[in-house]
Each structure stands twice: as C-alpha cells, then as structure tokens.
Protein backbone atom coordinates (compact mmCIF):
# COMPACT_ATOMS: atom_id res chain seq x y z
CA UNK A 1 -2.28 21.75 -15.80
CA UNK A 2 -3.55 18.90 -18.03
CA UNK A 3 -6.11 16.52 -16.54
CA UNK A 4 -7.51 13.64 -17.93
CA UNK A 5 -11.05 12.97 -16.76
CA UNK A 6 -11.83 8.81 -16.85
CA UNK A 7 -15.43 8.26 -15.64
CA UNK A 8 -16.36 4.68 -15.30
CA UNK A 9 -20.06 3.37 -14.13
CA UNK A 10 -19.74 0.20 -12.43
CA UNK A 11 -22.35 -2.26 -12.82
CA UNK A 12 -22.76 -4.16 -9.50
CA UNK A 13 -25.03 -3.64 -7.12
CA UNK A 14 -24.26 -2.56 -3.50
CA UNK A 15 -28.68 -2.87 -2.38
CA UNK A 16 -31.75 -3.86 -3.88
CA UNK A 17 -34.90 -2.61 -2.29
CA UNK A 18 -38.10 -0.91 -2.74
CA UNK A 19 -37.61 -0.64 -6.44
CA UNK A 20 -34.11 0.75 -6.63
CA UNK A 21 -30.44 -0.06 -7.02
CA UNK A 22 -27.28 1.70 -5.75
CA UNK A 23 -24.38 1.16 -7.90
CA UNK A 24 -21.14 3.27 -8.10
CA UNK A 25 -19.69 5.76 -10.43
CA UNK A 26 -15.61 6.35 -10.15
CA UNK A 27 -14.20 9.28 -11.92
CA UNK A 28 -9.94 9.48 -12.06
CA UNK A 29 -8.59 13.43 -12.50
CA UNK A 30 -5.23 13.11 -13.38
CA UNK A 31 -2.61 15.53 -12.06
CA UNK A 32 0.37 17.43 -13.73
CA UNK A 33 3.30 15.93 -10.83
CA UNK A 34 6.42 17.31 -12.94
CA UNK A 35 8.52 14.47 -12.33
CA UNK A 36 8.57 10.75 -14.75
CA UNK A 37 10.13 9.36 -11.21
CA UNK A 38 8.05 5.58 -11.02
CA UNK A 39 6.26 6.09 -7.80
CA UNK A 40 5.76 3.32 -5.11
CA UNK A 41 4.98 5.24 -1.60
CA UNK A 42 2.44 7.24 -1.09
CA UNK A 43 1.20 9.10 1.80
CA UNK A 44 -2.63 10.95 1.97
CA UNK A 45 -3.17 13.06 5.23
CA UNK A 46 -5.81 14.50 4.41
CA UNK A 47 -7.53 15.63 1.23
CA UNK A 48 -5.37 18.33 1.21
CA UNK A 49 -1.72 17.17 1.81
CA UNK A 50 -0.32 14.17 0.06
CA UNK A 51 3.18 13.02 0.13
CA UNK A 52 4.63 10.40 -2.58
CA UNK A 53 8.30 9.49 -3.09
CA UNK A 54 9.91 6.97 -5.46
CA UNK A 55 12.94 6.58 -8.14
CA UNK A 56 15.81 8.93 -8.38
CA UNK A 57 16.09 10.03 -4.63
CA UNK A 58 12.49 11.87 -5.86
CA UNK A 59 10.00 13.39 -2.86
CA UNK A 60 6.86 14.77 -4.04
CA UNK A 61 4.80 16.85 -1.91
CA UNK A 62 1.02 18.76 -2.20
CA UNK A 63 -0.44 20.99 0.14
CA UNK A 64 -3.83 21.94 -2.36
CA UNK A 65 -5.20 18.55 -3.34
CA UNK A 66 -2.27 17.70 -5.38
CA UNK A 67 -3.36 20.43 -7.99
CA UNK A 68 0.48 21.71 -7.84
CA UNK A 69 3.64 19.96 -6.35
CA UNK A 70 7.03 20.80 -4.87
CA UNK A 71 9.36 18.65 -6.44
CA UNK A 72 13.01 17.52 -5.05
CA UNK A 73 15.86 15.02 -4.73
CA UNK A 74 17.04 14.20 -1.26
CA UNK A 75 20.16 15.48 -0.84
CA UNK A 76 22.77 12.22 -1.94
CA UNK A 77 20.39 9.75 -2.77
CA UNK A 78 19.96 10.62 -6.29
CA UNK A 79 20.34 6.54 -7.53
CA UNK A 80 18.25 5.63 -4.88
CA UNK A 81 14.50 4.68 -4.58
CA UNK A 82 11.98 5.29 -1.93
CA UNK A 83 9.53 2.95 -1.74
CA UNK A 84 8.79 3.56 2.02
CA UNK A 85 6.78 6.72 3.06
CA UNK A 86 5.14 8.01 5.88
CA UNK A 87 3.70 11.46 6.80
CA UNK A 88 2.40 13.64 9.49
CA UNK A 89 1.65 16.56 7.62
CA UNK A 90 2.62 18.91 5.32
CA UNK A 91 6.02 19.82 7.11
CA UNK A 92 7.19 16.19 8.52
CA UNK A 93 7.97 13.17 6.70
CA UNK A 94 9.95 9.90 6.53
CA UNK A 95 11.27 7.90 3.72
CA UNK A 96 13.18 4.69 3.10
CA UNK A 97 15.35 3.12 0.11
CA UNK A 98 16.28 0.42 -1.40
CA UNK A 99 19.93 0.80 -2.09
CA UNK A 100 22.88 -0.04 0.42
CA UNK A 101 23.56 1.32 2.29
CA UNK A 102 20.01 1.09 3.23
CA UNK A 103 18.79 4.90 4.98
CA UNK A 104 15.98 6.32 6.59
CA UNK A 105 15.55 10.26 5.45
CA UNK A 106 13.28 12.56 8.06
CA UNK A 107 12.11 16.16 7.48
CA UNK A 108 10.28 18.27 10.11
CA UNK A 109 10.49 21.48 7.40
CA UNK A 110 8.57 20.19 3.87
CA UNK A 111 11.77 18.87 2.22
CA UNK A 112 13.76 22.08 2.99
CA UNK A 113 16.40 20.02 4.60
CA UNK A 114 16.78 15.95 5.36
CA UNK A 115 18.31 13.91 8.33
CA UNK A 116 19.60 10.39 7.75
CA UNK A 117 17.84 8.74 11.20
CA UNK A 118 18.83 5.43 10.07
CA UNK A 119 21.57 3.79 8.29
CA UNK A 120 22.68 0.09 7.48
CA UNK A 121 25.05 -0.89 5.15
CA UNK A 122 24.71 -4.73 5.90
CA UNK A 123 24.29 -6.73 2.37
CA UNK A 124 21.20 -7.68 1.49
CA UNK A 125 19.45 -4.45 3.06
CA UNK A 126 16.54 -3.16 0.57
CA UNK A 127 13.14 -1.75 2.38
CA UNK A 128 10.23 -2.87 1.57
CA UNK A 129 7.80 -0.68 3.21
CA UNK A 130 7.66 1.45 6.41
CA UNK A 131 3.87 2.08 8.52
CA UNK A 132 2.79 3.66 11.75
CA UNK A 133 0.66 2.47 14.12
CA UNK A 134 -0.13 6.11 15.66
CA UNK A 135 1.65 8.90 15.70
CA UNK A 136 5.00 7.97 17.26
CA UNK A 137 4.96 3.97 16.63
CA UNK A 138 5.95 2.92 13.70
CA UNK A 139 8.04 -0.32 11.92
CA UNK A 140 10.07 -0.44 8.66
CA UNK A 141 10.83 -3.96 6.99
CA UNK A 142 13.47 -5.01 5.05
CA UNK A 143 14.25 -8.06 2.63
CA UNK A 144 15.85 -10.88 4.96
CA UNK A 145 19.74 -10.30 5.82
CA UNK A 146 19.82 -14.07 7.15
CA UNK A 147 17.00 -16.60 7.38
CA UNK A 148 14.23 -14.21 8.78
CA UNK A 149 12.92 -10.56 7.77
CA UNK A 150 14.73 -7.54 8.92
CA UNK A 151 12.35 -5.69 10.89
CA UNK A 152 12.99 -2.30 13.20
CA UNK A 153 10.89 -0.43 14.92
CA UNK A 154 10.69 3.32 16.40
CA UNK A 155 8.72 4.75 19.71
CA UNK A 156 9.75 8.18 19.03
CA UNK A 157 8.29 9.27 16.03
CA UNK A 158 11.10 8.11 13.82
CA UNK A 159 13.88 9.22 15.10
CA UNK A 160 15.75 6.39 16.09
CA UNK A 161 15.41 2.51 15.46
CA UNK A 162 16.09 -0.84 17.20
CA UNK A 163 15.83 -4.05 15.24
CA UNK A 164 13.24 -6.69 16.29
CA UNK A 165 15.33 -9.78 16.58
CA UNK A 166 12.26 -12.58 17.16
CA UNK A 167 11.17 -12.86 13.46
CA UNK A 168 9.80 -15.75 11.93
CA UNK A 169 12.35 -18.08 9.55
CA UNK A 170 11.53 -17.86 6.19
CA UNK A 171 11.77 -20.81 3.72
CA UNK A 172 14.38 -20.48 1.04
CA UNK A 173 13.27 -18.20 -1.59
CA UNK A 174 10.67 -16.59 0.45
CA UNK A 175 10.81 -12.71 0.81
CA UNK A 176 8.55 -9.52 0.82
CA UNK A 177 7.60 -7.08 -2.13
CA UNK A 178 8.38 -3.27 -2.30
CA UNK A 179 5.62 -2.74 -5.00
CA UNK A 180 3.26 -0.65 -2.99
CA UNK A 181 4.43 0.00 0.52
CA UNK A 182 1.75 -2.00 1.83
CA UNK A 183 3.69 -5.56 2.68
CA UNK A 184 3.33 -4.52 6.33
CA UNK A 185 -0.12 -3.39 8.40
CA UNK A 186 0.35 -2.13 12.22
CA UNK A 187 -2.51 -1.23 14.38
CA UNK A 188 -2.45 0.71 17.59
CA UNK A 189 -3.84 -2.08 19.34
CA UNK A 190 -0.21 -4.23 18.69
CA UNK A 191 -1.55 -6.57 15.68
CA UNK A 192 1.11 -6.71 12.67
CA UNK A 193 0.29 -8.49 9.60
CA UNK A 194 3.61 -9.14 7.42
CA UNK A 195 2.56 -10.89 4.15
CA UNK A 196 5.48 -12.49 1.58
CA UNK A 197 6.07 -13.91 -1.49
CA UNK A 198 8.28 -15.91 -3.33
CA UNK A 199 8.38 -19.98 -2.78
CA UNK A 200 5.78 -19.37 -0.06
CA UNK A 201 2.85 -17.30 0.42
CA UNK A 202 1.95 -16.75 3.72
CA UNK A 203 1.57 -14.12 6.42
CA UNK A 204 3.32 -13.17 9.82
CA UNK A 205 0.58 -12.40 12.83
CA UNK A 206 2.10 -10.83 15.75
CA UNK A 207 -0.78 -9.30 18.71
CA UNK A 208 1.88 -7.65 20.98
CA UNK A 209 3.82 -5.40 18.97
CA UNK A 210 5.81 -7.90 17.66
CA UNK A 211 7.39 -9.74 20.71
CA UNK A 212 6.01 -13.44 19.41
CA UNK A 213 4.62 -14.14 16.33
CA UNK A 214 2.85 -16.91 14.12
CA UNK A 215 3.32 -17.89 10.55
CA UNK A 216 -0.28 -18.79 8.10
CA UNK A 217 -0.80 -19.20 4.52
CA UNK A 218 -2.94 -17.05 2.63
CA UNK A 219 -3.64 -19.95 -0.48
CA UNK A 220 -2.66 -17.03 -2.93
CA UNK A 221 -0.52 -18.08 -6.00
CA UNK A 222 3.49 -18.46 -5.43
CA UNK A 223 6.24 -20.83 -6.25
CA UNK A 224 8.17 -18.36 -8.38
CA UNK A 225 10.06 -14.97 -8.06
CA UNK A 226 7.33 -12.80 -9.56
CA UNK A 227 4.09 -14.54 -7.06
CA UNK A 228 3.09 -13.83 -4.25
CA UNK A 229 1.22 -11.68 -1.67
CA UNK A 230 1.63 -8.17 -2.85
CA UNK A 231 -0.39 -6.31 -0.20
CA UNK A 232 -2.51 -6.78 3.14
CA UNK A 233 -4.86 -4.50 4.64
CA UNK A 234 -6.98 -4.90 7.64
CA UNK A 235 -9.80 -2.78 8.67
CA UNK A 236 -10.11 -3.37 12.12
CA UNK A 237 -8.45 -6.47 14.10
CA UNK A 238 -10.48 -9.11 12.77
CA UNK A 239 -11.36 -8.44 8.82
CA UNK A 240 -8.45 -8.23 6.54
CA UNK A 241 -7.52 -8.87 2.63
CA UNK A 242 -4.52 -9.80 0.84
CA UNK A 243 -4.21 -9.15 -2.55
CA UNK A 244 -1.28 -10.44 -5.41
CA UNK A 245 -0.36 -12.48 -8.35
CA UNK A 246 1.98 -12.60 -10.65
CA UNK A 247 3.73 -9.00 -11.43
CA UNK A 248 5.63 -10.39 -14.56
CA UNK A 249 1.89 -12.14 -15.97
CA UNK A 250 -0.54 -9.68 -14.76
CA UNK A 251 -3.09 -11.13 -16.92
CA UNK A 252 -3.31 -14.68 -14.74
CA UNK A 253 -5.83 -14.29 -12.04
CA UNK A 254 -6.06 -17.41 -10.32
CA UNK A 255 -5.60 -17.34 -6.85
CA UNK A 256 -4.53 -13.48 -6.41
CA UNK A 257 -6.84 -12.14 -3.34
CA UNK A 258 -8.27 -14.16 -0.03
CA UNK A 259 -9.45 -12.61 2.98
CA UNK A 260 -9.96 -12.76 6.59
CA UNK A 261 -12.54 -12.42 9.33
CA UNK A 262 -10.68 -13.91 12.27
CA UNK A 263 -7.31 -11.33 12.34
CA UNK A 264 -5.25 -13.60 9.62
CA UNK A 265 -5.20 -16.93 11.64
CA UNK A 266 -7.44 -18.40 8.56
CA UNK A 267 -7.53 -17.24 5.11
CA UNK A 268 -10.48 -17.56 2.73
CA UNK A 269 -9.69 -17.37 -1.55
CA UNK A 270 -12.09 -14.81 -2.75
CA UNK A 271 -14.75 -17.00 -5.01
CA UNK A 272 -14.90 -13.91 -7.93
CA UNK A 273 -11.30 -12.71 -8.41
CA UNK A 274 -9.63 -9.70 -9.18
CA UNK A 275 -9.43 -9.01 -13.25
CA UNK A 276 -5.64 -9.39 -13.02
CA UNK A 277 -2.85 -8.95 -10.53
CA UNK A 278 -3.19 -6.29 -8.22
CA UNK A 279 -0.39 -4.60 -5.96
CA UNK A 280 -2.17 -2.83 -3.73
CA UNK A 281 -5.36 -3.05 -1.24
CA UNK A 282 -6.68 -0.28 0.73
CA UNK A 283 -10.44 -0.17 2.55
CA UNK A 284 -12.72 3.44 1.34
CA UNK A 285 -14.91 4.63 4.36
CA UNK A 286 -17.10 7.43 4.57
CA UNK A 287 -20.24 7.75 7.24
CA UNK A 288 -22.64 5.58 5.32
CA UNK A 289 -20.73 2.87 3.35
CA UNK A 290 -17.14 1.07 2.83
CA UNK A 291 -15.62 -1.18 0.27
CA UNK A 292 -11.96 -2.31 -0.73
CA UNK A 293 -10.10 -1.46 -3.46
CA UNK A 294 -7.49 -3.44 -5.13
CA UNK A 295 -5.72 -1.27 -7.34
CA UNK A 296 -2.33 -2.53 -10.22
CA UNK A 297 -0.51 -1.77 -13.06
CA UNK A 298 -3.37 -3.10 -15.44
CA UNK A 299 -6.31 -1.41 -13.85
CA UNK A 300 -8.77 -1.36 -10.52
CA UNK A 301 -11.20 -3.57 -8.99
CA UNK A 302 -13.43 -3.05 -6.07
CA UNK A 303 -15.44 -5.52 -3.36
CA UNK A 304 -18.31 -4.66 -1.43
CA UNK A 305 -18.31 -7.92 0.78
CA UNK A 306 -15.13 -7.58 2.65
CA UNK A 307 -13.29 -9.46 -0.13
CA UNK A 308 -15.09 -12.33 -0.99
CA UNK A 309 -16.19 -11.34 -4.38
CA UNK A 310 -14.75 -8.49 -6.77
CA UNK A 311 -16.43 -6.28 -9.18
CA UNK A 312 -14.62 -4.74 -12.33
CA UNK A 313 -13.19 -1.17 -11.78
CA UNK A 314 -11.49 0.71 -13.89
CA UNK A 315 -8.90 -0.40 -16.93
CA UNK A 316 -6.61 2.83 -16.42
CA UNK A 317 -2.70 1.44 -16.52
CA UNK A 318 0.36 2.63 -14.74
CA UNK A 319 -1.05 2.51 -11.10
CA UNK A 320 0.90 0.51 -8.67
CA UNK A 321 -0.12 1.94 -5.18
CA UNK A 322 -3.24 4.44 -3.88
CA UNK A 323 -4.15 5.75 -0.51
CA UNK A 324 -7.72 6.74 0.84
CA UNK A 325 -8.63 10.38 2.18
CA UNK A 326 -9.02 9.26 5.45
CA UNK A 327 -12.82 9.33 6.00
CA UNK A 328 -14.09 9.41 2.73
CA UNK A 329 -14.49 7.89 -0.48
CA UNK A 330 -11.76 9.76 -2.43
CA UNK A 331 -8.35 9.13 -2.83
CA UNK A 332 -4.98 9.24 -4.80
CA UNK A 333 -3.35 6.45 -7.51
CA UNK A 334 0.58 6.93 -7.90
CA UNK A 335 2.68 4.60 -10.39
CA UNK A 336 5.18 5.12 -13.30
CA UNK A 337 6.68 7.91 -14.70
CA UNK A 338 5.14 10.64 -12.57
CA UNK A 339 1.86 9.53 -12.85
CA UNK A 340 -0.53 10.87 -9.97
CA UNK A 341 -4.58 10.77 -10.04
CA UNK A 342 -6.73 11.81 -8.01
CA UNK A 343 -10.11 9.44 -7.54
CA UNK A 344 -13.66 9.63 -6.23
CA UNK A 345 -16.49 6.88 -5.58
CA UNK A 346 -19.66 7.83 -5.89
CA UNK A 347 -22.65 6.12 -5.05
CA UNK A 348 -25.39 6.54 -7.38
CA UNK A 349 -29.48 5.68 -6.94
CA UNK A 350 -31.58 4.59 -9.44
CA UNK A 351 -35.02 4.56 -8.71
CA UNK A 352 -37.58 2.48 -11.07
C-alpha cells in the first residue's frame, strides 16, 4: 500500500499562558481504496470500521483502519451514485442515490447481499443526504418534487419509510446540495437543521422531529446555481456552523461560513473566513479540547471559537467530505477518484 504522509504545522494559537503556546500539528496518511469511484458519503464508526460509497453503484468498506478495503457494486445500480450513507457497523449499512428511480439499498451482512427498502420513481427524485438521530431514527432528503423538499423518515432502523408531508415552500430556484452528505443534521432530542442553496440561502429548524418547522437565513453567499449552504453541523442544540460558497469558483471566499449559538434561529458571518469554499463541516472532540473543521475540494481549514474565526489548514485537493472518530481527534477525508485519507490533530506545547 502506498501512503502519502502530508504533515502541516498550523500557526494559530489555541492558549497563551505561563510562557507557552499550544498550536496544532495535522498529519494526512493516505490510503490505497482500489476504486477511482468520486466519493461523497462517508460513514466512521469507530476508528476501526469506516464505510464510504459514491459513483458507479461503488460501496467501500474497512474493518482495520481503512489500511485494506472490500470493494463492490450494488447489485443493479451500476450508473448510479450514492451520496447518502449511514452505518451501524461493520455488517449493516444503508445507502441512497441519485438516479430515478430514486432507492434506498440496506445490508445487515457487509455488502454480501443488498435489499432495496425504498423506492420512488417520481421525477425529480435525487437524494441529497440521509442521517440518524440514534440508532433506529433516521431521515433521508431529497431535491424538491413540488414546491417543498422531499423528506422521509424511518423509526425502524431503516427498513421502511413514510414521507414527511409539512415541509417548508421553497422559493424558485432554491434546493439542497449532495456534495457531502451533510445538508441535513438530526439530534436525538428532535432538532433538524436542513440548510439549502440556490436563489436562497437559508436553513429549515424543526424541534419536534419534524412536525412544524421554521425557515432563517444563514447570510452565506447565493443567488446562483453553484452558491449556497453546502453543510451544517451542530454540536449540541444550541451551537451550530454552516459552511459553503461557490463550488464552480472555489477560490471566492466571501460570505462562505456563519454560525450559531441559539439552535439556528440567528446566524452570525464568521469575521475570518474560510480560505475558499468548503463542502463539508464536522466538530473534532476528544476529552480535553474540540474545534471544527471545514474541509473542500481545494484544501482544509479549522476554528477553535465555535466558528467565528478560521485558521488555515491544510492545501491537500480532492477532498469533498470527512467524518470524525467519534471521540477523538482523528478522522477520515473521502473525495474523487478513490481518494481516502486518514487524518490526525495533534496538539502540540511549546514552552519558552
């Protein structure tokens, strides 16, 4: 296996104080995947299993820290792309595509076999992204059918879906993006955050499991196909970040994250942007610190104040989604053709 070995020290500081600084260090590994499948969805349970799905009815799965990966093509779905993953562990797993008619695959034996638990063949039907809020709750969005998203939503641990029919209407031209599978957060607690893009950029707040709802705007850049809100993440119920810009102009960074500390009902634009458009947010946790990372096609950023200000990552290209290990300060980058890294954060001390 080839790996390529990208270590990066990052000059802000995290704390000042009796005579030292704390920066961070961020070393990508990447991994031999055996596909060149472009890879939206990906899934980290832990820091040994990791799921990731994408273009040509591909599934990727790695039960050793992604060093080696079964490879396969769900069975009939060979022109279609999953950008909508979830996983339990290293034997179950749900995906969604884009094509029509529009299907929902489920395994409960590590890609062995594959059950369609969902089918639509209206027009218009293309998933965006798919989340849980716990083990058995989960929703899957799709781009509008009619006026409003297409949203549906399972109980039973994806094995059969109802369609939420109390959406918000959307104005013409406004939709969500499939770049990342993260146009959609769901906590346990019954808060969904639904971000879009388009001629609008705002976000969809529902606090009951989506029985009523209310629209906001997030001030990030839109008004053409390409802008938008990418991706939201929220780290508990009341701090969240949305990240975007303009996919087809990645170098125009005005306006592309705000963030949240009341549970999306006002949005703040971060005063130090990202470097360039990013499609993908996620929060990095371990016992002693946390930060966000907005990862894209053009490279990596990072904030240590919930948002408000970012700090230059890492100019790496090819990313266009990444997942945390779930506790820690590791975890995995996916994008095009294949392309798989692992990544770590490291805090490091200097003392003067």
């Amino acid at each position: 296996m080839i790996e390529k070995y990208i270590t990066i020290l990052l000059v802000a500081i995290l704390a000042t104080g009796r005579g030292g600084e704390t920066s961070y260090e961020i070393e990508f590994t990447e991994l031999d995947t055996g596909t060149i499948a472009s890879i939206r969805a990906l899934h980290v349970v832990s820091e040994d299993v990791i799921w990731a799905s994408g273009t040509g009815g591909t599934y990727l799965v790695s039960v050793d820290r992604g060093e080696t990966w079964k490879v396969g093509t769900i069975p009939g779905a060979s022109e279609d792309d999953f950008r909508s993953l979830h996983a339990w562990n290293d034997m179950e797993a749900i995906v969604f595509g884009i094509s029509r008619p529009g299907r929902a695959y489920y395994t409960a034996d590590g890609g062995v076999s594959w059950d369609i638990v969902y089918e639509n063949n209206a027009e218009g039907i293309f998933f965006d992204s798919a989340v849980f809020a716990d083990e058995n709750t989960g929703l899957a969005l799709s781009d509008p059918l009619d006026s409003t998203s297409f949203l549906i939503r399972t109980s039973d641990r994806g094995r059969s879906w109802s369609e939420l029919n109390n959406m918000p209407v959307l104005n013409a031209g406004e939709y969500n993006f499939a770049a990342s599978n993260s146009c959609i957060d769901y906590h346990a607690d019954g808060n969904i955050w639904i971000i879009t893009g388009g001629s609008a950029a705002r976000v969809f707040i529902s606090n009951d499991h989506g029985i009523s709802w209310t629209a906001r705007e997030t001030g990030l850049v839109h008004g053409n196909p390409s802008s938008g809100n990418f991706s939201v993440s929220f780290c508990d119920s009341r701090n969240g970040i949305v990240v975007g810009g303009t996919y087809d102009k990645p170098e125009l960074n005005e306006k592309i994250a705000a963030w949240s500390s009341d549970g999306g009902d006002s949005w703040q634009l971060s005063e130090t942007m990202p470097r360039e458009y990013r499609s993908c947010i996620v929060w990095m946790q371990d016992e002693d610190s946390r930060l966000a990372f907005a990862i894209g096609k053009t490279g990596c950023d990072y904030s240590l104040d919930n948002g408000n200000t970012w700090l230059p990552g890492s100019d790496d290209e090819g990313y266009y989604t990444a997942r945390p290990v779930p506790g820690t300060l590791t975890g995995f980058a996916a994008g095009a053709e294949g392309k798989i890294s692992r990544f770590r954060i490291e805090k490091v001390e200097k003392v003067e």
